[in-house]
C-alpha atoms as a PDB file:
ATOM      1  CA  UNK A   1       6.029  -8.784  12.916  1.00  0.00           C
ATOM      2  CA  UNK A   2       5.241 -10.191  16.290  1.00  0.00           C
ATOM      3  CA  UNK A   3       3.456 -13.514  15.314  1.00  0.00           C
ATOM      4  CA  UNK A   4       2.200 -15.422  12.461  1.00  0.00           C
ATOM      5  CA  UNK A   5      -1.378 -13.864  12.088  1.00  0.00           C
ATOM      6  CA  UNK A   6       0.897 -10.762  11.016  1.00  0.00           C
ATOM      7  CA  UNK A   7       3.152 -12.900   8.727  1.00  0.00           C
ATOM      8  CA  UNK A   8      -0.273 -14.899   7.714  1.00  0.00           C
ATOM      9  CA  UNK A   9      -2.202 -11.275   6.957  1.00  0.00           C
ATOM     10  CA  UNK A  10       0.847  -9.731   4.871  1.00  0.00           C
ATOM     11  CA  UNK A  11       1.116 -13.016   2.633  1.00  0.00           C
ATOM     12  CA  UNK A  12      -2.985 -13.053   2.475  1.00  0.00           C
ATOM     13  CA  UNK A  13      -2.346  -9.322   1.544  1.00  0.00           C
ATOM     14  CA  UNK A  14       0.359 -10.086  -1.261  1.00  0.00           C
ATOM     15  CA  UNK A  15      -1.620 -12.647  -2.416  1.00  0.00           C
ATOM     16  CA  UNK A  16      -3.600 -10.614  -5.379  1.00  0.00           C
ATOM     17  CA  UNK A  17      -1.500  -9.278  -8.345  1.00  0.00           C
ATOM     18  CA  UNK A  18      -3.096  -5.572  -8.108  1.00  0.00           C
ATOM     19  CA  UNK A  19      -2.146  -4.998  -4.143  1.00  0.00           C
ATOM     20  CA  UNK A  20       2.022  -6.656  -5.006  1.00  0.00           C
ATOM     21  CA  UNK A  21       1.394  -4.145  -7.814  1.00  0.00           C
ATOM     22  CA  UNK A  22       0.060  -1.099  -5.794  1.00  0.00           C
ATOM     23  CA  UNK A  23       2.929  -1.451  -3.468  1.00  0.00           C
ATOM     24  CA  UNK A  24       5.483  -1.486  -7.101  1.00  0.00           C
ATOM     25  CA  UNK A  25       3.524   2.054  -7.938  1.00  0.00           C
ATOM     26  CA  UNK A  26       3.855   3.643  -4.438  1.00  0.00           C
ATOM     27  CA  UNK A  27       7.590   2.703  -4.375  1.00  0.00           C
ATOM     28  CA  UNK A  28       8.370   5.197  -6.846  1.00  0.00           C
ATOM     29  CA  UNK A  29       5.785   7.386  -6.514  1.00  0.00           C
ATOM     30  CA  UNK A  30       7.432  10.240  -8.284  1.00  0.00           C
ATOM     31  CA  UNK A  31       7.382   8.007 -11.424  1.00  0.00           C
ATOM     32  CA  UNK A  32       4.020   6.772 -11.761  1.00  0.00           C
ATOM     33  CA  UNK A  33       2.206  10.122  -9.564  1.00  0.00           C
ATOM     34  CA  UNK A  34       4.261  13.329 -10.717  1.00  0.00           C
ATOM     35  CA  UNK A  35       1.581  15.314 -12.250  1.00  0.00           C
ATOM     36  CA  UNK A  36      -0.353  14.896  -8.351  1.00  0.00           C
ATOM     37  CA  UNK A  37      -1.300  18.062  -6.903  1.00  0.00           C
ATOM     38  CA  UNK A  38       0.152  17.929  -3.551  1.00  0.00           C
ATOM     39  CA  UNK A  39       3.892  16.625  -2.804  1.00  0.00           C
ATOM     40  CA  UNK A  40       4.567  12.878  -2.870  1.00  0.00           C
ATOM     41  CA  UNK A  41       5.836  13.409   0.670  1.00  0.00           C
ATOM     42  CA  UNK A  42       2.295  13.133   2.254  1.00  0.00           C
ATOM     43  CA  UNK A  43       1.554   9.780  -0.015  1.00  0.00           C
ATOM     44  CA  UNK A  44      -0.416   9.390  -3.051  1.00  0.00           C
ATOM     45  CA  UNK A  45      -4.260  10.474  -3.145  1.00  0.00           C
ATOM     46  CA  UNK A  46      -6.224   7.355  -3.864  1.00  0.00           C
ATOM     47  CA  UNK A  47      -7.631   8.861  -6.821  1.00  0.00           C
ATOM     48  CA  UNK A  48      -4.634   8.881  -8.244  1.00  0.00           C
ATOM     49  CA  UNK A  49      -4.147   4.970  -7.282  1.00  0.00           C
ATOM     50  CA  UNK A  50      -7.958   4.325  -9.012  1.00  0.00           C
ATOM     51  CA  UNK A  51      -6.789   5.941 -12.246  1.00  0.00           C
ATOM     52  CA  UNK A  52      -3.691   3.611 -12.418  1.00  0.00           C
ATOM     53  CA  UNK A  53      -5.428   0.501 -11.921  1.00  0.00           C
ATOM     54  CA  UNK A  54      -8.868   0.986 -13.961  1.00  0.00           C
ATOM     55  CA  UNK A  55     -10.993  -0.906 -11.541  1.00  0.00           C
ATOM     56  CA  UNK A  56     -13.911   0.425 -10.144  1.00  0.00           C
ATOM     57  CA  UNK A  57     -12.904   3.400  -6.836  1.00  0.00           C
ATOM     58  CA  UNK A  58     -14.938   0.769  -4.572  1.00  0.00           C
ATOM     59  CA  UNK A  59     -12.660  -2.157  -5.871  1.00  0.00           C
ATOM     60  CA  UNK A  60      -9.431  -0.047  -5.545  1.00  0.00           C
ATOM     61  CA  UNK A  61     -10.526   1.136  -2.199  1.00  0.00           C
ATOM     62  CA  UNK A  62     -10.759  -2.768  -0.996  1.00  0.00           C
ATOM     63  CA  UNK A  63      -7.785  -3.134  -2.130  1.00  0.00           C
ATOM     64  CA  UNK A  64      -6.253  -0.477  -0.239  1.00  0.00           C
ATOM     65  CA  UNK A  65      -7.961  -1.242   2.886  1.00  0.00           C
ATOM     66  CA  UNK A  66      -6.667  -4.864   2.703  1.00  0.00           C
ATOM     67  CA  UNK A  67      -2.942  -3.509   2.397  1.00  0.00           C
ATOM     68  CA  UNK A  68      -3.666  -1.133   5.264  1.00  0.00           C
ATOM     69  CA  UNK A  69      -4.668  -3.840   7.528  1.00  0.00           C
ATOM     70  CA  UNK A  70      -1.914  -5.803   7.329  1.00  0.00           C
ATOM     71  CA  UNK A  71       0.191  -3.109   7.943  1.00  0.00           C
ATOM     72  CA  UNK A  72       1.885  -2.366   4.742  1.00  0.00           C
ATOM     73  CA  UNK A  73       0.800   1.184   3.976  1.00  0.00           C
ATOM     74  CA  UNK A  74      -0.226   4.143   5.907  1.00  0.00           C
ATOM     75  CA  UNK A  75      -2.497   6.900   5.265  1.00  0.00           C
ATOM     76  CA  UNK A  76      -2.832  10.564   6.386  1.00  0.00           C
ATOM     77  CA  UNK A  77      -6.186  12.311   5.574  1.00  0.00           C
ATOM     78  CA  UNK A  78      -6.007  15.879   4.006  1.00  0.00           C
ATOM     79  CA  UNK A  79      -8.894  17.441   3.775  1.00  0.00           C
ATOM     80  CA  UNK A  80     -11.104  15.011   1.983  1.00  0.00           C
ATOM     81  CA  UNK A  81      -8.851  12.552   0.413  1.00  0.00           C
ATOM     82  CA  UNK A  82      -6.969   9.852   2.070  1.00  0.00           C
ATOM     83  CA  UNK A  83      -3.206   9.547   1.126  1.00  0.00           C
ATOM     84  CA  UNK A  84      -1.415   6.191   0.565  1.00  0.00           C
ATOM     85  CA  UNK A  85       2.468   5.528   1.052  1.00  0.00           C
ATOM     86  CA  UNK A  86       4.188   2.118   1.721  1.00  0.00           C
ATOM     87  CA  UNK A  87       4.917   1.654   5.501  1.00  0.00           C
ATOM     88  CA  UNK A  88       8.803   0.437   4.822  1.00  0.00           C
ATOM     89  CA  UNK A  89       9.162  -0.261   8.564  1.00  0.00           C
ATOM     90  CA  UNK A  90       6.739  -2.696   8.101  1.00  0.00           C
ATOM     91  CA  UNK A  91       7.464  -3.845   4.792  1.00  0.00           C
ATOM     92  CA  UNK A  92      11.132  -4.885   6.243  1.00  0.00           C
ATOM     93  CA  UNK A  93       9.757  -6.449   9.176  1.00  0.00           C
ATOM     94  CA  UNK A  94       7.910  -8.653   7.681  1.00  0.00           C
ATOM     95  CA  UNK A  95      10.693  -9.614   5.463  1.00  0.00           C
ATOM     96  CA  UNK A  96      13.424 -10.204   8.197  1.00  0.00           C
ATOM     97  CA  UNK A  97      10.270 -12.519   9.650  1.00  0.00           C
ATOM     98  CA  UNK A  98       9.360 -14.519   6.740  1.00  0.00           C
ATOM     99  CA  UNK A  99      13.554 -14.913   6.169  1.00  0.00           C
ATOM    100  CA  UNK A 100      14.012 -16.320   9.756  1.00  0.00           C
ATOM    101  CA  UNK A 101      11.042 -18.608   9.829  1.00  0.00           C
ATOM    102  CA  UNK A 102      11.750 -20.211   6.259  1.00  0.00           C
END
């Protein structure tokens, strides 16, 4: 984290209850994805993420997009679906940052 628009964007981003919970799912993806197709090493297809939380795929997608924007997932495209994993680098920047400035 390099400022407070970061720390400001990643506590916007925390903000809603289905992103904090989005982040719970992909930190164990192997217990809330195992029956995905490919390996949990690339991420978790955002299909997978739309079945989990029963809102709409255009909802879910915002959701995701938020998250990516501030920095606390990262996606790799195979094929035609987009792949979601927490971006832990990140993640524990942002908590060293909010730790120092509180």
């Amino acid at each position: 984290m390099t400022d407070s628009s970061d720390i400001d964007a990643v506590i916007k981003a925390l903000a809603h209850p289905v992103r904090r919970q989005i982040l719970t799912w992909l930190k164990e993806p192997e217990h809330w994805f195992a029956d995905q197709a490919h390996p949990l090493e690339y991420g978790v297809c955002a299909g997978m993420i739309d079945k989990h939380t029963g809102l709409s795929q255009s909802t879910t997608s915002a959701h995701l997009s938020t998250l990516q924007k501030a920095g606390l997932v990262e996606t790799q495209r195979i094929g035609q679906w987009i792949y979601y994993k927490r971006n832990e680098a990140n993640i524990q920047a942002f908590l060293e940052a909010i730790g120092e400035s509180l």
